[in-house]
Protein backbone atom coordinates (compact mmCIF):
# COMPACT_ATOMS: atom_id res chain seq x y z
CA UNK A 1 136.40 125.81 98.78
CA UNK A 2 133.34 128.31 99.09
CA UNK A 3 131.49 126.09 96.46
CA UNK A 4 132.15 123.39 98.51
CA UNK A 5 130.97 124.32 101.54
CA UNK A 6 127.86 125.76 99.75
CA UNK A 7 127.24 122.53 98.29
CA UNK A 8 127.61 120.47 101.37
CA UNK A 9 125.07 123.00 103.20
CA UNK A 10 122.89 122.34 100.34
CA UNK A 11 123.13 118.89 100.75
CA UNK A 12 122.08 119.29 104.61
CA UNK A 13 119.30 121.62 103.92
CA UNK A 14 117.68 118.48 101.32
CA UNK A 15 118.24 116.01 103.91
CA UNK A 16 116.68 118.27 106.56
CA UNK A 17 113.47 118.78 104.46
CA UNK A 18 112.98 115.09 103.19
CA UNK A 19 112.90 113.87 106.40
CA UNK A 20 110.66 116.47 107.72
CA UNK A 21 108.08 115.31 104.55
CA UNK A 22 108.51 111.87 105.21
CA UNK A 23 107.54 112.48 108.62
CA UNK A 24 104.96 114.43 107.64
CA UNK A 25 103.78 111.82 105.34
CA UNK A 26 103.70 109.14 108.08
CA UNK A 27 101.48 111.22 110.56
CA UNK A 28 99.14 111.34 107.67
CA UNK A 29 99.08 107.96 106.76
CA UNK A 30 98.81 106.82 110.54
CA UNK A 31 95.95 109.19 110.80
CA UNK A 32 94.30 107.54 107.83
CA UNK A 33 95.11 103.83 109.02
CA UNK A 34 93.93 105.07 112.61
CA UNK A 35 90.48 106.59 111.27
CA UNK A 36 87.68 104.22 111.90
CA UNK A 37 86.47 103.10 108.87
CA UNK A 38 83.88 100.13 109.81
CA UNK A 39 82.20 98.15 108.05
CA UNK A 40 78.61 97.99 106.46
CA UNK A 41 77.66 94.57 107.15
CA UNK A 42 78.14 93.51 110.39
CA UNK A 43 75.24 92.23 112.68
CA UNK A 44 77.35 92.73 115.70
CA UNK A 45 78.25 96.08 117.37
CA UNK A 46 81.45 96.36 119.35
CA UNK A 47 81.86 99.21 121.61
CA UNK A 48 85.12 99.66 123.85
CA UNK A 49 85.11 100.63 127.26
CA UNK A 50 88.73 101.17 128.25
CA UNK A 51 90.82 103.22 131.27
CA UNK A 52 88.67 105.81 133.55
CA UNK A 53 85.27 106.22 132.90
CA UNK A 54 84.28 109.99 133.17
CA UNK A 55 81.27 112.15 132.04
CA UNK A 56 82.97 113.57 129.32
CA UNK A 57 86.82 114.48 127.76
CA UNK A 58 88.13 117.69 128.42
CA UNK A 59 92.05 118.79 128.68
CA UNK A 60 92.92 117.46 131.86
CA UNK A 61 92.80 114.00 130.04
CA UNK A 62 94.76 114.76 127.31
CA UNK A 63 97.54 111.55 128.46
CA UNK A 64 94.56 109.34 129.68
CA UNK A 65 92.86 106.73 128.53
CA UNK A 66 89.30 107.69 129.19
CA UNK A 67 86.08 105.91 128.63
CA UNK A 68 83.70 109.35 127.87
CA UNK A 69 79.72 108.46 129.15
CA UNK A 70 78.56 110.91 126.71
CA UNK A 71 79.96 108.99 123.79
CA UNK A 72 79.48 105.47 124.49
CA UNK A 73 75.58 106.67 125.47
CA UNK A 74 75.89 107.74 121.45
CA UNK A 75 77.39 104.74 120.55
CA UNK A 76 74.98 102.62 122.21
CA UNK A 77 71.88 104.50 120.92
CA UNK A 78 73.31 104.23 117.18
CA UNK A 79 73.67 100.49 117.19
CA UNK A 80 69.93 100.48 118.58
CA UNK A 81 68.82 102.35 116.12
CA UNK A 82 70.81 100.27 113.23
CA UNK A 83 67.93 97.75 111.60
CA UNK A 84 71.06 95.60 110.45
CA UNK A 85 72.78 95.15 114.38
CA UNK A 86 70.80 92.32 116.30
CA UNK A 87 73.68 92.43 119.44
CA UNK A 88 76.11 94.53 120.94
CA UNK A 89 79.22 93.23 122.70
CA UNK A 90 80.91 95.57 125.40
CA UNK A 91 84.06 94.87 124.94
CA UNK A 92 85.82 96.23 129.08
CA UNK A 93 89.05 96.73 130.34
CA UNK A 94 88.55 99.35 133.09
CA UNK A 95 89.16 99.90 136.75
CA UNK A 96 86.03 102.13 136.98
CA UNK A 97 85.48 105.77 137.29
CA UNK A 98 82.97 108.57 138.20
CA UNK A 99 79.69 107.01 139.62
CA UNK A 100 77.96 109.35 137.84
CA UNK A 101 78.92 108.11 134.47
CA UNK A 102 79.15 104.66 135.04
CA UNK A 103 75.31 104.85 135.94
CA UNK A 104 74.66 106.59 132.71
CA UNK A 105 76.45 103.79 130.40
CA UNK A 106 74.55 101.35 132.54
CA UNK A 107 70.94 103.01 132.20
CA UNK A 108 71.65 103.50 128.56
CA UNK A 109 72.51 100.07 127.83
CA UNK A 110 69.69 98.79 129.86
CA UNK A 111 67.59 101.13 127.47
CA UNK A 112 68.15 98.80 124.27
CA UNK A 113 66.48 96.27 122.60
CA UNK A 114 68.94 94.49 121.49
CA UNK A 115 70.81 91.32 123.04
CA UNK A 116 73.70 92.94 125.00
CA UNK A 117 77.06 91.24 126.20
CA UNK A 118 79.36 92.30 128.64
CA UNK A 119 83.15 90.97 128.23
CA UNK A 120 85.45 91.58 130.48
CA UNK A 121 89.18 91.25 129.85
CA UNK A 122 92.07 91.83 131.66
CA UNK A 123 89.84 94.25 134.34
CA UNK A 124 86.18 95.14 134.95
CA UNK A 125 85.87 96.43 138.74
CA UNK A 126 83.95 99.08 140.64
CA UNK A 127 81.93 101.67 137.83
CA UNK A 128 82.94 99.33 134.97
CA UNK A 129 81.38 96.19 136.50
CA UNK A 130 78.77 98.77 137.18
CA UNK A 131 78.46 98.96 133.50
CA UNK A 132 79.13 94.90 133.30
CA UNK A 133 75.95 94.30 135.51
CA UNK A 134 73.58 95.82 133.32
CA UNK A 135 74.30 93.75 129.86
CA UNK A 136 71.93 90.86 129.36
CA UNK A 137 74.95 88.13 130.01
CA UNK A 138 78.45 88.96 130.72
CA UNK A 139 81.78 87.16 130.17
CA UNK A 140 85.22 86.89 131.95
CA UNK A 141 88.52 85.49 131.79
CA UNK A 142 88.79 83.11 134.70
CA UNK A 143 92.03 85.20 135.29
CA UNK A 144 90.42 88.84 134.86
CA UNK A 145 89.90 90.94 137.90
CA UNK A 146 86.56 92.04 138.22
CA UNK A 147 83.96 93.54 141.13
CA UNK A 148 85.22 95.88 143.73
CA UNK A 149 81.80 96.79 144.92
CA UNK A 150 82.71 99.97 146.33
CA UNK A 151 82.87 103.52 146.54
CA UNK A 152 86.14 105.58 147.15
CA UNK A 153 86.66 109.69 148.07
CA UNK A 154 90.19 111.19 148.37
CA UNK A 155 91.32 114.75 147.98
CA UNK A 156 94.96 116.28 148.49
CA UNK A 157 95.15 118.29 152.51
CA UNK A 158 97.63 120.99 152.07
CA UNK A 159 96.71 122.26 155.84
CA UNK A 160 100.17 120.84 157.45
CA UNK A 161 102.23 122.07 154.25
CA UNK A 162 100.54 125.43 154.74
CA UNK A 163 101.72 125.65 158.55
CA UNK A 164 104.98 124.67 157.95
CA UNK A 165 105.64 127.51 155.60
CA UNK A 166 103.60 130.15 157.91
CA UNK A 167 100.79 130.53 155.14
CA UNK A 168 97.62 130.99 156.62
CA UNK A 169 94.31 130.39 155.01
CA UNK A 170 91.74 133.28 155.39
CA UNK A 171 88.21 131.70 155.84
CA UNK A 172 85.36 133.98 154.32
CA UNK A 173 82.18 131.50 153.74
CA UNK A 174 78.37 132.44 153.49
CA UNK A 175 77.34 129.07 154.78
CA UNK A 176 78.83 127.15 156.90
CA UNK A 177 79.66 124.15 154.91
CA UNK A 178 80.61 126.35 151.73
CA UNK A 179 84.26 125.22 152.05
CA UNK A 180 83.86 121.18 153.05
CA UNK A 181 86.74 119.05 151.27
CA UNK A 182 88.84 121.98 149.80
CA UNK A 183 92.80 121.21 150.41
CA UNK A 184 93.45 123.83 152.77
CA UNK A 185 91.77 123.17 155.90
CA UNK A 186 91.05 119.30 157.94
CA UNK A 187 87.91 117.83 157.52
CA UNK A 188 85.99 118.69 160.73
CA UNK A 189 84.22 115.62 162.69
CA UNK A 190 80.89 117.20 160.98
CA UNK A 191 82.20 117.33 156.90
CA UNK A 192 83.89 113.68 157.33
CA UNK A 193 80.46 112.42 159.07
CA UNK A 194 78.81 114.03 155.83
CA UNK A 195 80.83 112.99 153.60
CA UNK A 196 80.75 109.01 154.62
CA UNK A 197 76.97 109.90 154.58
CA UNK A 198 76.92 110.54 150.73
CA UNK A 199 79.28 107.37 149.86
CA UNK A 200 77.29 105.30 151.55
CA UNK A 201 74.05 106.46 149.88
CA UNK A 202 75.94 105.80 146.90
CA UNK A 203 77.40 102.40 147.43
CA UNK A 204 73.71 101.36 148.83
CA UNK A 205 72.63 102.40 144.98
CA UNK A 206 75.59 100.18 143.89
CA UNK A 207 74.38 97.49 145.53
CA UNK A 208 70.96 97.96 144.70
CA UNK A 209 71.64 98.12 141.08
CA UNK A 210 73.84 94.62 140.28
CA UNK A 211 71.42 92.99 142.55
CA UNK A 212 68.62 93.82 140.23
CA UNK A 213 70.70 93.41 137.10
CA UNK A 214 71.93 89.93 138.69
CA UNK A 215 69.11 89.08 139.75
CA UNK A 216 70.61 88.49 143.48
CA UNK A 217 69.14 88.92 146.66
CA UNK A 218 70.25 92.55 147.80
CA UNK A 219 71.84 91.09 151.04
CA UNK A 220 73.71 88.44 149.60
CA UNK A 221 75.51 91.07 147.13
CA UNK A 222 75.79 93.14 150.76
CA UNK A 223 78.39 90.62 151.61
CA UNK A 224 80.90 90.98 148.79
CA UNK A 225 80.40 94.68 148.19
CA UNK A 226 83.33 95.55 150.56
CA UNK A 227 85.66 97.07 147.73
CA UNK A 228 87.23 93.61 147.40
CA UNK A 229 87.97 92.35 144.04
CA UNK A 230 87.56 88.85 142.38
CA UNK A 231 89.46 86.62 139.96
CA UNK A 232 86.53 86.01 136.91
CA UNK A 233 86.62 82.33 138.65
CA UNK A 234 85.33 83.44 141.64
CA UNK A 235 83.32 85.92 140.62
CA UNK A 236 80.95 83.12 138.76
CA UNK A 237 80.97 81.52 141.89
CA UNK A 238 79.02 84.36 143.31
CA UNK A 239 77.26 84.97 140.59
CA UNK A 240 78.61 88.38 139.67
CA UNK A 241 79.57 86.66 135.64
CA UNK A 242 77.77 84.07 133.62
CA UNK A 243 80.36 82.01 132.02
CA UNK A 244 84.23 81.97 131.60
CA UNK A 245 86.06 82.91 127.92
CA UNK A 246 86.61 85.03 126.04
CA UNK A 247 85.86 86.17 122.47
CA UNK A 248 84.45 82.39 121.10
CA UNK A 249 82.45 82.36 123.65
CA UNK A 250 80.99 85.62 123.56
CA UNK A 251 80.27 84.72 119.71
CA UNK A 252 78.61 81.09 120.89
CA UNK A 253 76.45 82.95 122.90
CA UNK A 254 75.15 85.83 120.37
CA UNK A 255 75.07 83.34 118.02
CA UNK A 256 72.32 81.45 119.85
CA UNK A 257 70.47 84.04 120.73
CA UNK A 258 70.08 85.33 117.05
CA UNK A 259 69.93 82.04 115.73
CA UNK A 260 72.29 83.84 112.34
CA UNK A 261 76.37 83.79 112.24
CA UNK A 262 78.19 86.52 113.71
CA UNK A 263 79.73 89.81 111.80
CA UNK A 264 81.37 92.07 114.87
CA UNK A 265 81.97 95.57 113.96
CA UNK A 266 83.69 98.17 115.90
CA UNK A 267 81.67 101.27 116.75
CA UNK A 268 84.08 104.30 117.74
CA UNK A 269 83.69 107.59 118.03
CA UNK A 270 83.55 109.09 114.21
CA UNK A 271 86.70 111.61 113.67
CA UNK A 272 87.63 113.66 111.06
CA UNK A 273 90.76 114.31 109.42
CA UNK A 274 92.23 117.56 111.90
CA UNK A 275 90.90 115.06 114.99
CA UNK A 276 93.02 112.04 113.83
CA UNK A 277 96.19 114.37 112.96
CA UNK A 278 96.02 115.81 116.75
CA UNK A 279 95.84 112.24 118.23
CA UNK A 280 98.54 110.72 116.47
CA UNK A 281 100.47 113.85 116.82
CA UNK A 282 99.83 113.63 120.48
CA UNK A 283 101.01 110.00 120.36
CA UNK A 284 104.11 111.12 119.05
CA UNK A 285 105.01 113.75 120.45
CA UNK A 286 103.61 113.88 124.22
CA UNK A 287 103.83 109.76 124.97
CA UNK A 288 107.56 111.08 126.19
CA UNK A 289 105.61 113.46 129.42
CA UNK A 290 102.62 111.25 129.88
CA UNK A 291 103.96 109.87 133.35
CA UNK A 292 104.55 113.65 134.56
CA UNK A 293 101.70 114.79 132.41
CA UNK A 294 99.16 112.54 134.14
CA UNK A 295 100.49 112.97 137.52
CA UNK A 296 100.21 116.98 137.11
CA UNK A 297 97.27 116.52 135.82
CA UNK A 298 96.07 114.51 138.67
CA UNK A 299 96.68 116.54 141.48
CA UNK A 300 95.48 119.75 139.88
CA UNK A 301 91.91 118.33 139.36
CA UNK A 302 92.31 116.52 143.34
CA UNK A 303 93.90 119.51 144.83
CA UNK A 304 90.27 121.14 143.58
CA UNK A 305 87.50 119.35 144.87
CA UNK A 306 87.32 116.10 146.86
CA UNK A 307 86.74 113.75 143.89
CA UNK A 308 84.71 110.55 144.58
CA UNK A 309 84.23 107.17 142.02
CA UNK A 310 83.43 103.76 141.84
């Protein structure tokens, strides 16, 4: 009966550890199939711009899809610098981000010599069709959403919550304005009259900039920079998109203007083995909290500053 038992424990103990290796084995193989390995012959560079664009990646967007400025400026200067790459495609799907970093994609793509495409999919609005703008032609679904010419600032008040539970805040400032947008106080008529001062000095830039990449008068783009989005239709109406498609077309069009046939390769940020392990482990293992994750996330980095995009 004892042998029994210990055989039957045995037994448990094998199936245990062969499904932990085969698990084991599939993280690694996902890692290798997730690794970018591109191509050496393509003509055409392909560079993603997907979820929030932000300055750069730190913890706090672990769960998030992120566009990172700092990378896709690397990206973009690599496929410049490649004799073989005569185009690159910017391949969007984002609702737009920190102002900040969308102007940095934007001045680093207007940098390049090479023909540059914009192609917007599903989304391309506010800091993304920032980025859009500044290609030499861009391209849109007749069903994407795209421009949302505006600039937004929110941040969490925590002054009525604070009341409520008889916790007072203690204010100890050299200079007056030290503490303007933190959570714990109102806004005074002064800091909100300041702060409307700045986003409008920033959506004037806005405008400024996809009039100049559009080659629109600035007061025409005035009139449809009120935050309000457009189908890709009627954004070629106003002249915000060049033509309506999708991937063919882009090709058609890069294909003219380098007169040779088109070989698209995906540039991606390069990662090594321990990077790819930790994002397909996160994908695993985390994909299960990324609702709460995000939302924790979220309000910690709002309930610190006042946080303002496009």
């Amino acid at each position: 009966m004892k042998q029994q038992k210990n055989r039957w424990w045995y037994v448990f103990k094998m199936i245990i550890g062969l499904t932990i290796l085969g698990f084991l084995i599939s993280i690694l193989i996902s890692a290798f199939i997730g690794t970018d390995f591109r191509g050496l012959d393509g003509n055409v560079a392909v560079i993603d711009i997907t979820g929030t664009i932000v300055a750069e990646k730190d913890v706090d967007f672990l769960f998030e899809d992120v566009t990172s400025s700092d990378e896709i400026s690397k990206l973009i200067r690599k496929a410049d610098r490649t004799a073989r790459i005569k185009a690159i495609v910017f391949k969007i799907n984002s609702p737009g981000g920190c102002a900040v970093a969308s102007e940095e994609i934007a001045n680093e793509i207007k940098k390049t010599n090479k023909t540059t495409v914009a192609w917007i999919r599903e989304i391309g609005t506010s800091g993304a069709y920032w980025v859009a703008s500044s290609a030499d032609y861009v391209i849109a679904n007749r069903m994407s959403i795209t421009g949302s010419i505006g600039v937004i600032a929110s941040y969490l008040g925590f002054s009525g919550f604070l009341e409520e539970y008889n916790v007072t805040y203690e204010r100890l400032v050299a200079g007056n304005l030290k503490d303007m947008g933190i959570p714990f106080k109102e806004l005074t008529p002064e800091e909100r009259a300041l702060f409307e001062k700045s986003l409008d000095s920033i959506h004037n830039y806005f405008i400024e900039e996809v009039a100049e990449n559009r080659n629109l008068r600035k007061k025409d783009v005035e009139k449809i920079a009120t935050g309000m989005f457009y189908l890709g239709v009627e954004a070629k109406e106003l002249g915000l998109v060049d033509e309506l498609g999708s991937k063919e077309e882009v090709i058609n069009y890069i294909e003219k203007q380098i007169g040779e046939e088109v070989d698209l390769v995906e540039y991606k940020k390069e990662r090594g083995l321990l990077s790819s392990l930790s994002q397909v482990i996160n994908e695993k293992f985390f994909y299960i909290g990324k609702g709460f994750g995000n939302s924790f996330f979220t309000k910690a980095r709002l309930a610190d500053s006042v946080s303002i995009s496009t």
